[in-house]
C-alpha atoms as a PDB file:
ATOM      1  CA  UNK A   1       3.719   9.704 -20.066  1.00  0.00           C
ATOM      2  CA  UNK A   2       4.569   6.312 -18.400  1.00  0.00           C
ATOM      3  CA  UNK A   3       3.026   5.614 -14.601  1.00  0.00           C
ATOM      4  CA  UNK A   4       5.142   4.310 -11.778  1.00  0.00           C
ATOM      5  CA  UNK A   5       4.619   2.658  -8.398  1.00  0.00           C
ATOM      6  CA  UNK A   6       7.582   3.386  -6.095  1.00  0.00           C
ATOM      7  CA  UNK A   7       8.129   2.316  -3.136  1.00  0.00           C
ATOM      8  CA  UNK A   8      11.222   2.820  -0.377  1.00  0.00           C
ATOM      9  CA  UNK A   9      11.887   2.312   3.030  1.00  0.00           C
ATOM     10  CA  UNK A  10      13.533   5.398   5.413  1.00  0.00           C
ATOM     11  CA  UNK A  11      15.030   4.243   8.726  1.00  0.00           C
ATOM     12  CA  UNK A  12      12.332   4.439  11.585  1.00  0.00           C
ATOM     13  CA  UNK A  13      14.076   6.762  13.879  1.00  0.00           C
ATOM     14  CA  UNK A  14      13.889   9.939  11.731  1.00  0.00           C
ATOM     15  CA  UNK A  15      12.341  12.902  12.652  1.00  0.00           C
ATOM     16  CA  UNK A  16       9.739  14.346  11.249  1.00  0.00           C
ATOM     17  CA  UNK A  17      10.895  17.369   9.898  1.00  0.00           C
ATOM     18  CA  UNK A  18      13.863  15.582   8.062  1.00  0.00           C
ATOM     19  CA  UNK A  19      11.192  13.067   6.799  1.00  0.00           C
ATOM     20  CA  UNK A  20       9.062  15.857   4.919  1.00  0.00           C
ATOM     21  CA  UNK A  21      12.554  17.835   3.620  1.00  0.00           C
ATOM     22  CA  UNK A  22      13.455  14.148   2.114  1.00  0.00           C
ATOM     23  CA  UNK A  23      10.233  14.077   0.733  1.00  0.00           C
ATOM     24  CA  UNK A  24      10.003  17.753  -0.830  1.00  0.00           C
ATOM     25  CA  UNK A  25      13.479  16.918  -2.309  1.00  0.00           C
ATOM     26  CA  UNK A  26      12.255  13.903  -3.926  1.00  0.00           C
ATOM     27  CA  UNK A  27       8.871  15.371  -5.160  1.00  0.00           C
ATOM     28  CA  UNK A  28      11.727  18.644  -6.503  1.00  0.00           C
ATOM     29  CA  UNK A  29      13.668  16.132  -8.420  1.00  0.00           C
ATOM     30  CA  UNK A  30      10.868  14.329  -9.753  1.00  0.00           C
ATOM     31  CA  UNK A  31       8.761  17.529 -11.156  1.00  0.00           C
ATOM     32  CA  UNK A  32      12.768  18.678 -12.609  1.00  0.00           C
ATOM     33  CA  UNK A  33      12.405  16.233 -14.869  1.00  0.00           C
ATOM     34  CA  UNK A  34       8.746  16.563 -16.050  1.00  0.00           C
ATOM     35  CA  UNK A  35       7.138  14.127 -13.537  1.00  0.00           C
ATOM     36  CA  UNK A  36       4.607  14.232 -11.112  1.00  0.00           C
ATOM     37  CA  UNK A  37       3.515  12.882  -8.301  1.00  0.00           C
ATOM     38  CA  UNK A  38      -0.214  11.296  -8.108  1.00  0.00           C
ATOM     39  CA  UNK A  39      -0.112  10.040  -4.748  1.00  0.00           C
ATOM     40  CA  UNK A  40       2.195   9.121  -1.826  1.00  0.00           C
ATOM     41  CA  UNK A  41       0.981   6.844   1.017  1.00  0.00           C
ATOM     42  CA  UNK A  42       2.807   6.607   4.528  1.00  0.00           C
ATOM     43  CA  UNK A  43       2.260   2.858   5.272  1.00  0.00           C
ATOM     44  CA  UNK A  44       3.812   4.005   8.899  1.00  0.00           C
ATOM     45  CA  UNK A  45       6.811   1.810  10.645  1.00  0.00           C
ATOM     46  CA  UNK A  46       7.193  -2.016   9.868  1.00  0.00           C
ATOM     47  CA  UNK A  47       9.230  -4.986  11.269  1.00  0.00           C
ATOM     48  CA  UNK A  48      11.253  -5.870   8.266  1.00  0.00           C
ATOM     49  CA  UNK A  49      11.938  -9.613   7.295  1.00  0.00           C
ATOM     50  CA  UNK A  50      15.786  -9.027   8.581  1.00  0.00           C
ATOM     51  CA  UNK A  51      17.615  -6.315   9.738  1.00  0.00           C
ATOM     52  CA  UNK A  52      18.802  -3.802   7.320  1.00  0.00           C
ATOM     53  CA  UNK A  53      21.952  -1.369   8.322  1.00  0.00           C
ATOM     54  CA  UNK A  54      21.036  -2.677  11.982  1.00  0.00           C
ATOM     55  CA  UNK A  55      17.535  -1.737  11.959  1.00  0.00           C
ATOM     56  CA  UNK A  56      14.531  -3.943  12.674  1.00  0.00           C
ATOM     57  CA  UNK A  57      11.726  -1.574  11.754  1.00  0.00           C
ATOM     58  CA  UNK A  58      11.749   0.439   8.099  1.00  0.00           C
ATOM     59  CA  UNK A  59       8.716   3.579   7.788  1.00  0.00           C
ATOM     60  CA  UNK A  60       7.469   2.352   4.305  1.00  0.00           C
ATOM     61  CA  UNK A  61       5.922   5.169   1.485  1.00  0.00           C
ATOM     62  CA  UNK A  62       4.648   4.214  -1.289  1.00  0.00           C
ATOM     63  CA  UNK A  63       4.601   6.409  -4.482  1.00  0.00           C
ATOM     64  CA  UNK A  64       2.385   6.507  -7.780  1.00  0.00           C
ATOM     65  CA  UNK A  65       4.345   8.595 -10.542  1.00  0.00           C
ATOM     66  CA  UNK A  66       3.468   9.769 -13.787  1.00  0.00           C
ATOM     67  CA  UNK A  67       6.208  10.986 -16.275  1.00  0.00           C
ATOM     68  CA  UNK A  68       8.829  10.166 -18.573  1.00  0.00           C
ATOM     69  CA  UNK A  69      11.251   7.297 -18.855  1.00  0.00           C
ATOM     70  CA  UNK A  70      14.318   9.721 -18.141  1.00  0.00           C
ATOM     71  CA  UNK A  71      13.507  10.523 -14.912  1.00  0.00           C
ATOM     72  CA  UNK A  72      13.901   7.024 -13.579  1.00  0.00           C
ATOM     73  CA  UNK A  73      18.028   7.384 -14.032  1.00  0.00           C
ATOM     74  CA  UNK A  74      17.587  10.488 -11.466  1.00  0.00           C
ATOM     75  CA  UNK A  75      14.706   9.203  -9.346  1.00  0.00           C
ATOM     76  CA  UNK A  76      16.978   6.112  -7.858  1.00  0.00           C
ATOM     77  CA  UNK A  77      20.087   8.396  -8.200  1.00  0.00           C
ATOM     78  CA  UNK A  78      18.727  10.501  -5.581  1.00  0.00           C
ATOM     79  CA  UNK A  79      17.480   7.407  -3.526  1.00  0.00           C
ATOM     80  CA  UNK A  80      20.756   5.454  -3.556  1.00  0.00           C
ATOM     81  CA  UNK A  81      22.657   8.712  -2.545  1.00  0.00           C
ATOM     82  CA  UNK A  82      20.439   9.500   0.615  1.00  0.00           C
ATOM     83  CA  UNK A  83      21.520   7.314   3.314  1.00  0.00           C
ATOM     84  CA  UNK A  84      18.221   7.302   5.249  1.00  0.00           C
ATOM     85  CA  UNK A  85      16.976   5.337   2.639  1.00  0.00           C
ATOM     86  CA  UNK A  86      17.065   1.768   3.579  1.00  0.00           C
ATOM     87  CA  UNK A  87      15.946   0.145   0.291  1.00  0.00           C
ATOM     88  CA  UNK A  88      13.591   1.150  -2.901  1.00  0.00           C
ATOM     89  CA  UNK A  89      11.702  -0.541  -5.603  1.00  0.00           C
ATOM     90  CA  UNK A  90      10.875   1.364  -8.538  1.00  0.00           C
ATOM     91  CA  UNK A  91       8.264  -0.355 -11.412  1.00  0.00           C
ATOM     92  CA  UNK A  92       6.709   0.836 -14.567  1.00  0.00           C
ATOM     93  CA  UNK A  93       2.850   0.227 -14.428  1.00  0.00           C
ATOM     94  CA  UNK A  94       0.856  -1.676 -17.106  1.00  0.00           C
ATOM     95  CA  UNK A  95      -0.513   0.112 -20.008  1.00  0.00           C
ATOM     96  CA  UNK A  96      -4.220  -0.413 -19.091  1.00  0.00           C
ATOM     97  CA  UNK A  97      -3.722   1.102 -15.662  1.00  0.00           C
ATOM     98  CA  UNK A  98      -5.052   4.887 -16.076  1.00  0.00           C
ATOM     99  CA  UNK A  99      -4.293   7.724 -13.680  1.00  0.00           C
ATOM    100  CA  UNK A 100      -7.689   7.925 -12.269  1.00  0.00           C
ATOM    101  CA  UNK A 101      -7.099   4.391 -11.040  1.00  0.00           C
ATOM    102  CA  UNK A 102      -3.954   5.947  -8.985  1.00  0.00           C
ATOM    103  CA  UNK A 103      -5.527   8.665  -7.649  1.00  0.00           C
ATOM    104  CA  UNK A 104      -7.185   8.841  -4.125  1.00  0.00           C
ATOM    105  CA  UNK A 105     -10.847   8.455  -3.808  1.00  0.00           C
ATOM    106  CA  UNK A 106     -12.865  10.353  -1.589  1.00  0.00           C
ATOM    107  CA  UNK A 107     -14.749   8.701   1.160  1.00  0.00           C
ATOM    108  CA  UNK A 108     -18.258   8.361   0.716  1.00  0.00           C
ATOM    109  CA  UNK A 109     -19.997   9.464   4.226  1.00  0.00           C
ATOM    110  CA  UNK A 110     -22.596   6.627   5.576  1.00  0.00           C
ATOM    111  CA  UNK A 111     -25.300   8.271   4.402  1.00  0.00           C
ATOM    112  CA  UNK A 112     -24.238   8.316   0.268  1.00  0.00           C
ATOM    113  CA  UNK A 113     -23.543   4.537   1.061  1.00  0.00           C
ATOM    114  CA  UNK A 114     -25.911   2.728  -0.687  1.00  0.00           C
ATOM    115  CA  UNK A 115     -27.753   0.227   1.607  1.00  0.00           C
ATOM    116  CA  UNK A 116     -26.601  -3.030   2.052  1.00  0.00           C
ATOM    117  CA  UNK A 117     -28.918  -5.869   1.691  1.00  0.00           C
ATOM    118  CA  UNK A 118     -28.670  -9.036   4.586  1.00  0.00           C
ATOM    119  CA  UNK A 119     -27.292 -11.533   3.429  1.00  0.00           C
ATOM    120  CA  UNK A 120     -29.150 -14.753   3.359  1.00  0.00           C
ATOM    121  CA  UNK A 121     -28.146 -17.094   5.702  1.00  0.00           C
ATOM    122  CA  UNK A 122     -28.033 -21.370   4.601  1.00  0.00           C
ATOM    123  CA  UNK A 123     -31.177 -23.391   5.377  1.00  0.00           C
ATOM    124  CA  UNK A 124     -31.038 -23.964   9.550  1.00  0.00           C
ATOM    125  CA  UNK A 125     -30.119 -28.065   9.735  1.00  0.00           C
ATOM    126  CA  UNK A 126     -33.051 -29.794  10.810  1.00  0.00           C
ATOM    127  CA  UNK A 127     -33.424 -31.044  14.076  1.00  0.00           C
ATOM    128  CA  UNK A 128     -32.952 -34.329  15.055  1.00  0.00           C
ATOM    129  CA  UNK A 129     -35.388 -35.799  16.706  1.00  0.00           C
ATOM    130  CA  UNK A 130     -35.344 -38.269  19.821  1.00  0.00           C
ATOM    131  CA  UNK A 131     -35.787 -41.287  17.903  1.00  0.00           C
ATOM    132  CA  UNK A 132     -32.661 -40.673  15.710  1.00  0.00           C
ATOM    133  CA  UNK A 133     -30.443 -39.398  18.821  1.00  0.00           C
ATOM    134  CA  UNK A 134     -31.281 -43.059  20.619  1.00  0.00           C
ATOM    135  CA  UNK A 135     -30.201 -44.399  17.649  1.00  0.00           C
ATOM    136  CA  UNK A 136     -26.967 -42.426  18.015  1.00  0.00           C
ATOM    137  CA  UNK A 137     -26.515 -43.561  21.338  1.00  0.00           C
ATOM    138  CA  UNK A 138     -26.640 -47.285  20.564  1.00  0.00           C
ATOM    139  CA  UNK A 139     -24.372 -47.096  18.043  1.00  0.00           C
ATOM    140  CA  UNK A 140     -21.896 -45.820  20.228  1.00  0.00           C
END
């Protein structure tokens, strides 16, 4: 099984109950062809670098996938069809990248946080003394 990073851009104005039936339809069409989803990440509403169908702001999601190569062909299918999607990017991940990389980690709480030692700060700069600040002063 191959892993993939997608991510897409829905117009800002949706509501959210068509957001999460877009979303269920995507995750159905990507387990109907043996995928699965590892992890999807609402990035929230952006400005976008220009306007895109006359919209200033995109919601951005991105997507870790794991499955075969053929469901790519369907995956953007679906996206270029649904005209709430502004625009997608779809990549194939490097071999060395494991799904336990993808995945979401849990939080540690403060106290499992191991304690952090104070950084050192650089030496203090000496102080100059009255003899050298005269000498400052004449050669102004």
């Amino acid at each position: 099984m191959n892993l993939y990073e997608l991510m897409f851009i829905l117009s800002p104005d949706l509501e959210q109950d068509i957001q999460e039936k877009l979303l269920q339809r995507l995750e159905s069409t990507i387990t109907k062809n043996s995928g699965r989803i590892i992890r999807v990440v609402d990035m929230g509403v952006k400005n976008l670098a220009y306007k895109i169908k006359k919209k200033p702001k995109g919601r951005y999601f991105l997507n870790y996938l794991e499955g075969p190569g053929s469901m790519i062909y369907e995956i953007e299918r679906f996206l270029r069809i649904d005209e709430n999607i502004l625009r997608f990017v779809l990549f194939k991940m490097e071999k060395h990248v494991t799904v336990e990389d993808l995945e979401e980690k849990p939080e540690q709480s403060p106290e499992e946080k191991p304690e952090e030692k104070p950084e050192q700060s650089a030496e203090e700069p000496a102080e100059v003394s009255s003899e050298e600040k005269g000498v400052e002063k004449d050669a102004e």
